[in-house]
Each structure stands twice: as structure tokens, then as C-alpha cells.
Protein backbone atom coordinates (compact mmCIF):
# COMPACT_ATOMS: atom_id res chain seq x y z
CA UNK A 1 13.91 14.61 -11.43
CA UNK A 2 10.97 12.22 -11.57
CA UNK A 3 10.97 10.16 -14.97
CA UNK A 4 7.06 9.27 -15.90
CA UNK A 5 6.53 7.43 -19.02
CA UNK A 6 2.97 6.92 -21.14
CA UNK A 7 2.70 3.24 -22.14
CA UNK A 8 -0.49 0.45 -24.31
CA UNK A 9 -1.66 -0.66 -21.35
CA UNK A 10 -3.59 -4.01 -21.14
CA UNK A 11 -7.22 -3.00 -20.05
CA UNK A 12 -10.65 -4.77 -19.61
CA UNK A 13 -13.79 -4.01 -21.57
CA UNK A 14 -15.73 -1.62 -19.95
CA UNK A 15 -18.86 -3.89 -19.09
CA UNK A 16 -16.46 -6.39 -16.89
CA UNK A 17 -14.25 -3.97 -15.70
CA UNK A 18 -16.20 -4.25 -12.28
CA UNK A 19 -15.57 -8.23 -12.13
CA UNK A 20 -11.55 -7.91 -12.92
CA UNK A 21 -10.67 -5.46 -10.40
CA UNK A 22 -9.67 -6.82 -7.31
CA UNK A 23 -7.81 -6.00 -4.12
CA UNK A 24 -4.25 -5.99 -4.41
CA UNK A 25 -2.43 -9.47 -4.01
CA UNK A 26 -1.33 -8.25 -0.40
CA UNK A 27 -4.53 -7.50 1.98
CA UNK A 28 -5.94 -10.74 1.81
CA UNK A 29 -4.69 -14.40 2.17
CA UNK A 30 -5.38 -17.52 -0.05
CA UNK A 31 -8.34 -18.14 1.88
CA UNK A 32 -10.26 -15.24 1.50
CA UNK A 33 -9.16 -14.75 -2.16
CA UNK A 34 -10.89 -17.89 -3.31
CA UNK A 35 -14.16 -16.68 -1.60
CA UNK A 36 -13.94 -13.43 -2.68
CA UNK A 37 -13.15 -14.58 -6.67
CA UNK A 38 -15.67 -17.51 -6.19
CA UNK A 39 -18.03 -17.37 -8.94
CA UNK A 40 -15.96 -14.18 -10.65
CA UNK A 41 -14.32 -15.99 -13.51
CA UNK A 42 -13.01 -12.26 -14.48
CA UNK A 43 -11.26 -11.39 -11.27
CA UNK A 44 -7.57 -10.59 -11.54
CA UNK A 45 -7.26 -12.48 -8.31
CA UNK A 46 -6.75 -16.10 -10.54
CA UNK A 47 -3.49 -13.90 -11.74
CA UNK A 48 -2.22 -12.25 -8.76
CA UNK A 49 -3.46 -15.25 -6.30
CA UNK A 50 -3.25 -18.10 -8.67
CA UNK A 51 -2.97 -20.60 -5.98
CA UNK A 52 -6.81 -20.29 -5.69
CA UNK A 53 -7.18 -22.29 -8.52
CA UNK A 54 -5.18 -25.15 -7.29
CA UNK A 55 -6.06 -27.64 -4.78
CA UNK A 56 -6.23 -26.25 -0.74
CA UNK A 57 -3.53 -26.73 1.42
CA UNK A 58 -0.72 -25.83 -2.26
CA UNK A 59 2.60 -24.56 -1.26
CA UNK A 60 1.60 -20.26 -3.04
CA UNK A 61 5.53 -20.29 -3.38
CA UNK A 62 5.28 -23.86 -5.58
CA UNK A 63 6.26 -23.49 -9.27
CA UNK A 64 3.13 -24.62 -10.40
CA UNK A 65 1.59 -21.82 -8.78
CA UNK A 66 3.65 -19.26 -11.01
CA UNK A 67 3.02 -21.10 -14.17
CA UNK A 68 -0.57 -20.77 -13.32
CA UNK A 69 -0.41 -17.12 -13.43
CA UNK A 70 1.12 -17.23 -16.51
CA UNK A 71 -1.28 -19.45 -18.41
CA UNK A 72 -4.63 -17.83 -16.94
CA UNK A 73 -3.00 -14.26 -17.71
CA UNK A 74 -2.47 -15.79 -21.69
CA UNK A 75 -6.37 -16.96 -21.13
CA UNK A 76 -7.85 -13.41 -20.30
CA UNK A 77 -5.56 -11.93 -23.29
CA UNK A 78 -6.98 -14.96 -25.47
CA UNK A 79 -10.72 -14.20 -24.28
CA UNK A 80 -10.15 -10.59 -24.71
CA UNK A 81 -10.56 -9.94 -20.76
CA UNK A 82 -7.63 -7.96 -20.70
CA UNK A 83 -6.83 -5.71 -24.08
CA UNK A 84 -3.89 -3.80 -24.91
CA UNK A 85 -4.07 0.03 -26.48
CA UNK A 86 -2.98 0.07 -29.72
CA UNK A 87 -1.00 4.00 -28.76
CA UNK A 88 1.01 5.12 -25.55
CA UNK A 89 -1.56 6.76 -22.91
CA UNK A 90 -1.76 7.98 -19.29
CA UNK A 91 -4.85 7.53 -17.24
CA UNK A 92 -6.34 8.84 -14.33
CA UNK A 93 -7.58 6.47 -11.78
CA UNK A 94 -9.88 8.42 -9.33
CA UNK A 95 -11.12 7.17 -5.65
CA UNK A 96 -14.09 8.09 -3.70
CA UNK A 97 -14.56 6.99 0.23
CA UNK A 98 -16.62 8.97 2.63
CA UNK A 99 -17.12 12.11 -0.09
CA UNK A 100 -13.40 12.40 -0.09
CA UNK A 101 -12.09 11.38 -3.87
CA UNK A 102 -8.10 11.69 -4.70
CA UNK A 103 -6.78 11.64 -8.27
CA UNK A 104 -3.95 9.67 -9.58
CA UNK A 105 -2.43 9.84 -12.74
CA UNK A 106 -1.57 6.32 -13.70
CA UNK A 107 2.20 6.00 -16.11
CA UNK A 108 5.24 4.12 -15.77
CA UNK A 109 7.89 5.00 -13.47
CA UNK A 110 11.36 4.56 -14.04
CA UNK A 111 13.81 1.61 -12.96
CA UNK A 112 16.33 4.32 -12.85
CA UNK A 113 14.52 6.50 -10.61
CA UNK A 114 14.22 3.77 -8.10
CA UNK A 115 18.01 2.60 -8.11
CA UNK A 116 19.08 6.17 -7.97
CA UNK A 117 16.78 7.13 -4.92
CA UNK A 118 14.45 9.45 -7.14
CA UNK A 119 11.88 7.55 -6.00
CA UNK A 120 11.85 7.72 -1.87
CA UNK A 121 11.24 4.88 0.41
CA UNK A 122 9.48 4.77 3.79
CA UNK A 123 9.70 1.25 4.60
CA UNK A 124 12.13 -1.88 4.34
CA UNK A 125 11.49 -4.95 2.47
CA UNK A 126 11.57 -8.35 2.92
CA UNK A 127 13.51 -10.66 0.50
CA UNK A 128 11.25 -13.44 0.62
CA UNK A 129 8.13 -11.09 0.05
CA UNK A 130 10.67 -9.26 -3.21
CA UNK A 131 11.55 -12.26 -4.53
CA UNK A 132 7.89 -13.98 -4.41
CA UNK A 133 6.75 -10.72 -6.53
CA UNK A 134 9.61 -10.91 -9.04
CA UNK A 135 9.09 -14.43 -9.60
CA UNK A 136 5.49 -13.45 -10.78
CA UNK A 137 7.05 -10.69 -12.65
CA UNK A 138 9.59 -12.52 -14.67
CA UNK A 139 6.78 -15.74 -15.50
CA UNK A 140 3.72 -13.03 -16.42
CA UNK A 141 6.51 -10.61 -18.28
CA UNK A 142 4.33 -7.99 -16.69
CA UNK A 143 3.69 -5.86 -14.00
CA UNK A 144 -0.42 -6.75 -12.85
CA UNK A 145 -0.96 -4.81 -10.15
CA UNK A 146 -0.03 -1.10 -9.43
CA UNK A 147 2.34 0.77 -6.83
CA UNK A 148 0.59 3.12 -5.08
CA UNK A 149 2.86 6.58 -5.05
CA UNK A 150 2.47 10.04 -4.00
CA UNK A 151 3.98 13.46 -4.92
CA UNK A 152 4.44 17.15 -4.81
CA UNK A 153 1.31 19.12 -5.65
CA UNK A 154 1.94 20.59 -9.00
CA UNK A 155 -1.02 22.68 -9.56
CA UNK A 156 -0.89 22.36 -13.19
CA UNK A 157 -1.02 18.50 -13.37
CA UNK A 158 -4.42 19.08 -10.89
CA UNK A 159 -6.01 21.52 -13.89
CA UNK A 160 -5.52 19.62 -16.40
CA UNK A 161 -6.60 16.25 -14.47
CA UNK A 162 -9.59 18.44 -13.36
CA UNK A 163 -10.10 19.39 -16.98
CA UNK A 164 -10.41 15.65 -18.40
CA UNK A 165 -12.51 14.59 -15.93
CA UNK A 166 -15.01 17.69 -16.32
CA UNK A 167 -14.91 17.12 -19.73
CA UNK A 168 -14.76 13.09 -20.55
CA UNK A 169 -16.69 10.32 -19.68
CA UNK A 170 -14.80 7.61 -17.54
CA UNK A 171 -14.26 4.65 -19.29
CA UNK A 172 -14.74 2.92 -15.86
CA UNK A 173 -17.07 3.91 -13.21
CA UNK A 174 -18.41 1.83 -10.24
CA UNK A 175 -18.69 0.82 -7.25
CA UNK A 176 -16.86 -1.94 -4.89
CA UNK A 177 -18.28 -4.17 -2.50
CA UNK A 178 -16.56 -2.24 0.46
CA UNK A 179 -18.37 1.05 -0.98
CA UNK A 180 -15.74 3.07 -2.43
CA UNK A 181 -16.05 4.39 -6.00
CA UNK A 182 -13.70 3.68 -8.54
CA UNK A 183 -13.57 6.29 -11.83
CA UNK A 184 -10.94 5.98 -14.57
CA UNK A 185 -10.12 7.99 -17.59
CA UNK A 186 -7.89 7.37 -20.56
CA UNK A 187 -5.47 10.65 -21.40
CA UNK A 188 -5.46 9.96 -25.39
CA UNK A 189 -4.15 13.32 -26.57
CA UNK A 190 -0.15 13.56 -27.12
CA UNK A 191 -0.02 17.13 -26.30
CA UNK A 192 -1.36 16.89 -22.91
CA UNK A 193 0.73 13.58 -21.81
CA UNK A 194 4.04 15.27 -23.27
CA UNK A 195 3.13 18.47 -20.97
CA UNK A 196 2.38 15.76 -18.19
CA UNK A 197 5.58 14.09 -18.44
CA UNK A 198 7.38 17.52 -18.51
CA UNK A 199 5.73 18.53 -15.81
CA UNK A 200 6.75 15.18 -13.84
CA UNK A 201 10.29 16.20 -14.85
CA UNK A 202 10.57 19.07 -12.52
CA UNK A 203 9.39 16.91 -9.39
CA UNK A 204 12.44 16.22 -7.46
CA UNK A 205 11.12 12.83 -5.80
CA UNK A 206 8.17 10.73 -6.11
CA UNK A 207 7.53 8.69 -2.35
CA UNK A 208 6.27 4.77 -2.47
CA UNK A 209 2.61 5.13 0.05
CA UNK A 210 2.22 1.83 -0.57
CA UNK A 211 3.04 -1.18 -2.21
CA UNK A 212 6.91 -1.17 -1.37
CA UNK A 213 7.68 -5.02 -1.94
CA UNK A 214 5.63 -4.44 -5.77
CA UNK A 215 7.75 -1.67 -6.09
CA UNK A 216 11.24 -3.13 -5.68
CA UNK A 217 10.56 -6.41 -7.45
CA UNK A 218 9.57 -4.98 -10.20
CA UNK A 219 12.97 -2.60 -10.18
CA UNK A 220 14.99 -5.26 -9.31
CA UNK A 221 13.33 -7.05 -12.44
CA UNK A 222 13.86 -4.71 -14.45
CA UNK A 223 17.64 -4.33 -13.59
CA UNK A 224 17.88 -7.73 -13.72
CA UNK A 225 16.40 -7.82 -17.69
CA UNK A 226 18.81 -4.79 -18.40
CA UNK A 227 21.93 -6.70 -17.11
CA UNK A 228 21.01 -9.76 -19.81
CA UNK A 229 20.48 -7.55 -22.61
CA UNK A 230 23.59 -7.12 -24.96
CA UNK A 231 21.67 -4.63 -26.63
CA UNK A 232 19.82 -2.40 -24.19
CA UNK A 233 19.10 0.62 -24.98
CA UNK A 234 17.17 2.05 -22.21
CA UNK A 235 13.97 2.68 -23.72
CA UNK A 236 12.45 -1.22 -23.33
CA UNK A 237 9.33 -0.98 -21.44
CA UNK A 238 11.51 -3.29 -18.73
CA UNK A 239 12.89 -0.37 -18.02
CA UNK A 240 9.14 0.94 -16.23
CA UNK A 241 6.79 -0.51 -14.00
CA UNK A 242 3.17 0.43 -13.29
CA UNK A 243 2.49 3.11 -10.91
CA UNK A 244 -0.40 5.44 -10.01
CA UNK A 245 0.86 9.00 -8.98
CA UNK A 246 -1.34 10.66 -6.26
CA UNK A 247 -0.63 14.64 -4.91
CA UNK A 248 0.11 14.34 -1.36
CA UNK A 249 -2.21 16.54 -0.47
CA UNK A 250 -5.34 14.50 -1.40
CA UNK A 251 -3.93 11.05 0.36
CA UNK A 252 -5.39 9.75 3.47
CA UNK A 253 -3.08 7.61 6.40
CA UNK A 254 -5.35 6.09 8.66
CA UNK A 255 -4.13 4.83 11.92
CA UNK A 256 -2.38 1.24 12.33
CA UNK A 257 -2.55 -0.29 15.46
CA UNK A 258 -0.93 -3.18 17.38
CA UNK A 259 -2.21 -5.54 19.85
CA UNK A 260 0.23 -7.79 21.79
CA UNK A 261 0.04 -11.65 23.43
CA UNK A 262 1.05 -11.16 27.30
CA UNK A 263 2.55 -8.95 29.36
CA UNK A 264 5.72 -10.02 29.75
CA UNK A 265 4.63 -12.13 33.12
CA UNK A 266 3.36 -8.74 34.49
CA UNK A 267 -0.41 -8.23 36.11
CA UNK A 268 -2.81 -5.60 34.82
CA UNK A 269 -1.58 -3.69 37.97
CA UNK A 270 2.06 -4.14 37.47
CA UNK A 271 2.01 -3.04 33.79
CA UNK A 272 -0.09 0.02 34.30
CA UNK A 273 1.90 1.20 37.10
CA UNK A 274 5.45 0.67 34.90
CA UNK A 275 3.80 2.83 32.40
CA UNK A 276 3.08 5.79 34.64
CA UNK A 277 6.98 6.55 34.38
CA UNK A 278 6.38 7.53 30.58
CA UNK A 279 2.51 8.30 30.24
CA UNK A 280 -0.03 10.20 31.52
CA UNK A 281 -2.68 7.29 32.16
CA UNK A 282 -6.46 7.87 32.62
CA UNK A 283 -8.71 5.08 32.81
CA UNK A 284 -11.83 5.90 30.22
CA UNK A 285 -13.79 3.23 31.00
CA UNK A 286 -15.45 0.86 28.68
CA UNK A 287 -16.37 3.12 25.52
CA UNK A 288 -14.04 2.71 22.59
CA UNK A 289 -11.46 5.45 23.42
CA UNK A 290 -10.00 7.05 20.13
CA UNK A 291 -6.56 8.82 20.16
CA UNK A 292 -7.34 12.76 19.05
CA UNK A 293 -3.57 14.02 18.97
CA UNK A 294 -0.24 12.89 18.51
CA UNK A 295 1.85 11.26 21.03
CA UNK A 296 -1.28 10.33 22.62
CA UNK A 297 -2.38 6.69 22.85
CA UNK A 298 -5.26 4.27 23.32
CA UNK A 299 -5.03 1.01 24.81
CA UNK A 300 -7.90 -1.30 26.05
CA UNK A 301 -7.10 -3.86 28.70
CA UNK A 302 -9.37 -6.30 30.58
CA UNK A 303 -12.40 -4.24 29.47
CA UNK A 304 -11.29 -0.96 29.97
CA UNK A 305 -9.86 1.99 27.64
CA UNK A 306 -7.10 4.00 29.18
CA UNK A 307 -6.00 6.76 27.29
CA UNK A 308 -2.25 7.37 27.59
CA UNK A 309 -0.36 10.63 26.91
CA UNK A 310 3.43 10.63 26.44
CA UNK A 311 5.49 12.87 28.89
CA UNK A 312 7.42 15.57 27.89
CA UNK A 313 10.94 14.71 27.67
CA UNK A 314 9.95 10.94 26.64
CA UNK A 315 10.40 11.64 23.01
CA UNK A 316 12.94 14.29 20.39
CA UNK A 317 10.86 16.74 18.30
CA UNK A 318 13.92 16.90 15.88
CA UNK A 319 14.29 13.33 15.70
CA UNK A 320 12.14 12.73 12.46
CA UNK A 321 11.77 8.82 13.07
CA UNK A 322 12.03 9.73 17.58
CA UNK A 323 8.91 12.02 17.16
CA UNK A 324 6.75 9.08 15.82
CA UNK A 325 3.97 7.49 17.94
CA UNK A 326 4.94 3.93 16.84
CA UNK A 327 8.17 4.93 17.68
CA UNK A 328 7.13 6.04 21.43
CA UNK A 329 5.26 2.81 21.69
CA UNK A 330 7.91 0.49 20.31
CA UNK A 331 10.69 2.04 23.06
CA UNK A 332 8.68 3.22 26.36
CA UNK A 333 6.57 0.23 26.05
CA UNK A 334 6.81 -2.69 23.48
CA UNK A 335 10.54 -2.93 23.89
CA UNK A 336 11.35 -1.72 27.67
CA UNK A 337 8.69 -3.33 29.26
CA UNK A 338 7.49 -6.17 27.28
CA UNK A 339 10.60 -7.43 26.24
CA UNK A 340 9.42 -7.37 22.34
CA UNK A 341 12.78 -6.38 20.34
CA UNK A 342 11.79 -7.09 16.72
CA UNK A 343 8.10 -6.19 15.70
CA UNK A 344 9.19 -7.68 12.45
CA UNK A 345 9.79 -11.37 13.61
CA UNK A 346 7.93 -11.34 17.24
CA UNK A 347 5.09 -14.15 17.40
CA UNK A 348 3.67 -12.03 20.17
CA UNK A 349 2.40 -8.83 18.38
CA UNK A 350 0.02 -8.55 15.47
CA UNK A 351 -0.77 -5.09 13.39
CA UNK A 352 -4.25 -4.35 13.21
CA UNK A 353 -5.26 -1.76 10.51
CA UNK A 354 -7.59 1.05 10.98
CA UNK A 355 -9.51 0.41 8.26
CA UNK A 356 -10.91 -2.35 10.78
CA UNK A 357 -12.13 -0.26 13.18
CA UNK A 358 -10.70 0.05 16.85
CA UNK A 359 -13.86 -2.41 17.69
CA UNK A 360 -11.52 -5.01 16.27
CA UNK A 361 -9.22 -4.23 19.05
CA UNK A 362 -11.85 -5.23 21.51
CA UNK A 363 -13.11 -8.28 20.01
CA UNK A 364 -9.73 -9.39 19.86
CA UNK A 365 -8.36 -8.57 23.72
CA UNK A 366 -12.16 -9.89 24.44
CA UNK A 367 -11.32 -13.44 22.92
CA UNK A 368 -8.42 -13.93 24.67
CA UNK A 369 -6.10 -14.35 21.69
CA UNK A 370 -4.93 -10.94 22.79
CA UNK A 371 -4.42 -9.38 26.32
CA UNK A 372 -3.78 -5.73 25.41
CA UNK A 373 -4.47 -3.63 22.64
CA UNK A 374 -2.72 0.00 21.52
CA UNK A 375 -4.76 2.77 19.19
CA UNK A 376 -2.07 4.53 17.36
CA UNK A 377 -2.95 8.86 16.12
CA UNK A 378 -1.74 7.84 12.39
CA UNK A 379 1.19 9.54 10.80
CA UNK A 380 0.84 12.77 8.28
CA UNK A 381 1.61 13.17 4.92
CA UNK A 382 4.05 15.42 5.87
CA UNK A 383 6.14 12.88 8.45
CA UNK A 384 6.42 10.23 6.05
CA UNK A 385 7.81 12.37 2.86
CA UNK A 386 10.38 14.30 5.81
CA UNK A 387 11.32 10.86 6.95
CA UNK A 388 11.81 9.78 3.11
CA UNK A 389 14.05 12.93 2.32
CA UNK A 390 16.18 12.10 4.86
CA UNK A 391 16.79 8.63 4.30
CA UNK A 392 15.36 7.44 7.13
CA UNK A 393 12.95 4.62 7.54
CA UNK A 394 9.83 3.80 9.64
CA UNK A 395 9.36 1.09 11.84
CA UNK A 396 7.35 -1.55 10.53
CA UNK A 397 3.53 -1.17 9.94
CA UNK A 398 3.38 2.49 10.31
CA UNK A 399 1.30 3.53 7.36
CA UNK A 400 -1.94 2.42 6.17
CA UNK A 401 -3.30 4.09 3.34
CA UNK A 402 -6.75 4.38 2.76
CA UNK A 403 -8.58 3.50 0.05
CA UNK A 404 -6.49 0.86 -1.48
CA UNK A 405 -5.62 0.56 -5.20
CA UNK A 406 -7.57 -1.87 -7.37
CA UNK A 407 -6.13 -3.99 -9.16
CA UNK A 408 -6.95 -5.10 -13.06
CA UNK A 409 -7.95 -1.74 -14.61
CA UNK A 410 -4.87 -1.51 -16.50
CA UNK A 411 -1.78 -3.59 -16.39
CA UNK A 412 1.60 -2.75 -17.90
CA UNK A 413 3.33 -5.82 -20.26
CA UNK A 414 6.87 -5.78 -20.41
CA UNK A 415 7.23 -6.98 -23.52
């Protein structure tokens, strides 16, 4: 059963709260962080990022990058940019985007409940990408940025979260530059989190949405600190990382798309007609053409959308990972007929989030960088938690979850 824990978490005074949230250390590269924290002395992004405080062209995996993170996350503690609660909470962290807002309850999760598969994975990791995060783990002694989780509706933990924010002011509330509204609430009294946390305990499994390479280093850390201590005990806060709990049921997955270099010496011609033994293939013309169903497909090639339906037979119902559209894609078409056998190491296909729009599949066939584009119907809620329970895992770049966490509201210190 799911372990969630109430910790002092390091937050920002209310009027800069705005300034130190950023987007998580993962959807944007060096470049655009130091235009985006440019002239924001606040933003967590000279923590998470801290290579954009070093000269251009820095190695982000050099030691001095590390050490930077550790000396400006002392600075915002010193400045009182980032200040810890003097007694054990739980917080909600609520999103808005297009009228839609979801609720998370923001605690500690357990190491244990990630090494013993309490908490379900979706997605494999990278050890490179693990070890960069655990690196910044182990030099800050704290976890800065979320993991973005989702769970069971328990209609009891959405009264009472319904209650507090009926009833409280948010200690945060604003607005982003990409329009979504961010709302957060401190849960102070010790009744409520202790029926919280006993509430958590009858969840069988909590399932990573997002933020799976945060989420392992962080466990890994953890173990790691656990393994050194003569004297553990279990209840050091290494034992927890940060995490913000959604209920499935409010979570959005937007589609995520792929786009691909060549076609494998084939002609327009040749490649449509290869996929006619798989897909139904209409040519829509030149408006954007937007996948309404599953196992149905966009793809836009030398200014024109087809839309592409998969044949019955081409795909297994009961196959929980067979049934997916990226898996469809990978096998009738990425794999059999343009010889691309790894989407995790292939220079010739790119992932394209939805969040981008599927006009960013146009501009970039249109350019030339790309000569054929796919629009994906994104996966449910309900495929990614069956494909968790049974151990399976996605192909890469399945999900995209929309909005995305910000980061610097509260942060959890291991010490």
C-alpha cells in the first residue's frame, strides 16, 4: 500500500513565488533556460539548470556545474528565497489550462515504495539521464523539483481537498507566461494530514505520469544514503522524495507525435503504396488533419494530410502494449518499412509533443529538416495504469502530460 509522508518543506515568500517557479529541468535546453531566467534572479532554473550561469558552450555534466547548484541553492536559503516550515505539512498544488483544473496533493513518497514496485512505472530510464539527476541530488542534499504521479480516485481525499480550497486562501496564486494558473495551499492541521496519509495507505499503487528519470534518481539516492548509514532507521527524510499526487481521473495525456528524416530511399509513391497493406489511406488534402479515434493516424507528406486507419487484424486488442497506436506505428511502419529499429538511439526520428500543436508538424516537413510527419490519438489514463499493473512498459515518448509541474513552490531537503 502506498506510503505518503508530510514533510518542512523549503518554500518561497508569497510575493516571489511567481519569479521562482519554473519549468521543470527537462522541457527545455541550456539555451532557452538562460533566456527564459534572464533578468529573473529568483528563478529555480540557476538551481536546476545551473550551467546558465556559467560561460556558453560549459560541459552541463562538468563538476563545476553541480557545485554551482549547490552554492546558488545555499544563496536563495541565505536570502530567504527559499524558506523551510518550521512543522510537517502536505499541500495541494492545483492547475488550471483551458477551464480544466486538476488537484494534487503534494507529500513525500517512499524509497521503499519505489524499490518494491508500489509505485508503477510506464517508461524506462536512461542511466546517463539517472545518474545526471542523482548527481544534483547528492551535491543539493535535496530533491528541487517534483515527480509528477497519479492515483486511484479516493473520493474522500477529493472532499477534503475540495474542502481546503473552498475554505482557505492559497498561499500561491498566479499565472504563467504560457497561461496556465497555478494555486497552492498549505494542509497545516495534523488531523486532516494523518487521515490523508491513512487514506494513501489503502491505495494499492501510485503510477509515475511523468518525471520517471527524477523519480528513480532520487530512489536510487536514497538507497544509496540508506546503504552508508550504520544507523538507519528508516524514518530519515532520505528515505522520501518530493512528489505531487494527482487522481487519475482529472489528468490530461495529450498526443505525442513523431516526425522522421527519409524514407528509407523510397518515393512519396512507393511509401504510400507499402502502407496500403496495413492502413486505410485517404488523402485529406492540405488542412491540418487531426486523428479523432484510436488506431487511426495522421501523417502530412509533401503538403498533403493523409489520414490513415489501421486494418483489422494489424494489431491484438488483448495485447496491452500491441493495442497502442505508437505501437502500430513503430511495427507496420517505422520499423518494417523504414528500417528504424530503435526510436531510442535513431538520428532519423524526432518526438514532437502535442502541446506544440500539429502546425509544428508542418513547419517542420515544410523546412525540409523533415520529410514525413505522423499525428498520434494519445493514450488514456486507463492504458497507461493497465500497462503499469502488468509490468509492462511503453515504447518511448508515448505520454505527454499536460500541464506540466512547476518547479520551486516547495522543495523537499534531505537533511
Amino acid at each position: 500500500m502506498a506510503i505518503l509522508k508530510a514533510f518542512k518543506g523549503l518554500c518561497p515568500p508569497e510575493k516571489i513565488a511567481q519569479f521562482v517557479a519554473s519549468r521543470p529541468y527537462d522541457v527545455l535546453n541550456t539555451a532557452e533556460a538562460r533566456i527564459e531566467a534572464n533578468g529573473n534572479p529568483y528563478s529555480l532554473l540557476h538551481i536546476i539548470k545551473p550551467e546558465i550561469d556559467l560561460p556558453v558552450g560549459i560541459d552541463e555534466h562538468a563538476d563545476v556545474v553541480y557545485d554551482t547548484a549547490k552554492e546558488n541553492f545555499a544563496e536563495y536559503r541565505k536570502k530567504g528565497w527559499l524558506v523551510q516550515d518550521k512543522n510537517e505539512m502536505l499541500y495541494i498544488y492545483a492547475q488550471t489550462m483551458n477551464n480544466k483544473t486538476q488537484y494534487g496533493i503534494v507529500g513525500c513518497a517512499a524509497v521503499e515504495d519505489y524499490l518494491n514496485n508500489i509505485i508503477k512505472k510506464h517508461e524506462l530510464t536512461r542511466k546517463d539521464k539517472e545518474e545526471d539527476r542523482m548527481k544534483h541530488v547528492r551535491i543539493t542534499n535535496a530533491n528541487m523539483e517534483p515527480v509528477f504521479f497519479a492515483y486511484p480516485d479516493v473520493p474522500e481525499i477529493n472532499e477534503i481537498v475540495e474542502n481546503i480550497v473552498k475554505s482557505q486562501k492559497p498561499e500561491y496564486d498566479f499565472v504563467s507566461v504560457d497561461g496556465i494558473i497555478h494555486s497552492f495551499w498549505t494542509i497545516a492541521e495534523k488531523t486532516t494530514i494523518d487521515r490523508i496519509v491513512e487514506l494513501f495507505a489503502k491505495i494499492p499503487y501510485t503510477y509515475v505520469a511523468d518525471g520517471h528519470h527524477r523519480t528513480a534518481a532520487a530512489a536510487l539516492v536514497g538507497k544509496e544514503k540508506r546503504e552508508q548509514n550504520p544507523k538507519h532507521t528508516g524514518q530519515e527524510e532520505y528515505n522520501f522524495f518530493l512528489a505531487v499526487h494527482f487522481p487519475s481521473s482529472q489528468l490530461t495525456i495529450i498526443d505525442y507525435n513523431r516526425v522522421v528524416k527519409d524514407l528509407n530511399g523510397l518515393t512519396a509513391s512507393d511509401f504510400i503504396e507499402k502502407l496500403k497493406k496495413s492502413f486505410d489511406i485517404k488523402d485529406e488534402g492540405t488542412e491540418i488533419y487531426k486523428p479523432a479515434e484510436l488506431h487511426t493516424f495522421g501523417m502530412y507528406l509533401e503538403g498533403h494530410w493523409y489520414s490513415m486507419k489501421a486494418k483489422r487484424g494489424t494489431y491484438n486488442d488483448l495485447d496491452p502494449i500491441g493495442v497502442l497506436d505508437v505501437t502500430i506505428l513503430s511495427k507496420l511502419v517505422l520499423d518494417e518499412i523504414l528500417d528504424i529499429k530503435d526510436l531510442r538511439t535513431s538520428k532519423r526520428i524526432d518526438f514532437v509533443g502535442g502541446i506544440r500543436g500539429l502546425g509544428e508538424l508542418k513547419k517542420r516537413v515544410d523546412s525540409g529538416e523533415m520529410k514525413a510527419a505522423f499525428a498520434l490519438y494519445p493514450v488514456t489514463m486507463e492504458q497507461l495504469m493497465n500497462i503499469a499493473d502488468t509490468n509492462n512498459i511503453m515504447p518511448p515518448k508515448t505520454t505527454w502530460f499536460e500541464p506540466k509541474l512547476r518547479s520551486g513552490l516547495v522543495v523537499h531537503s534531505l537533511e
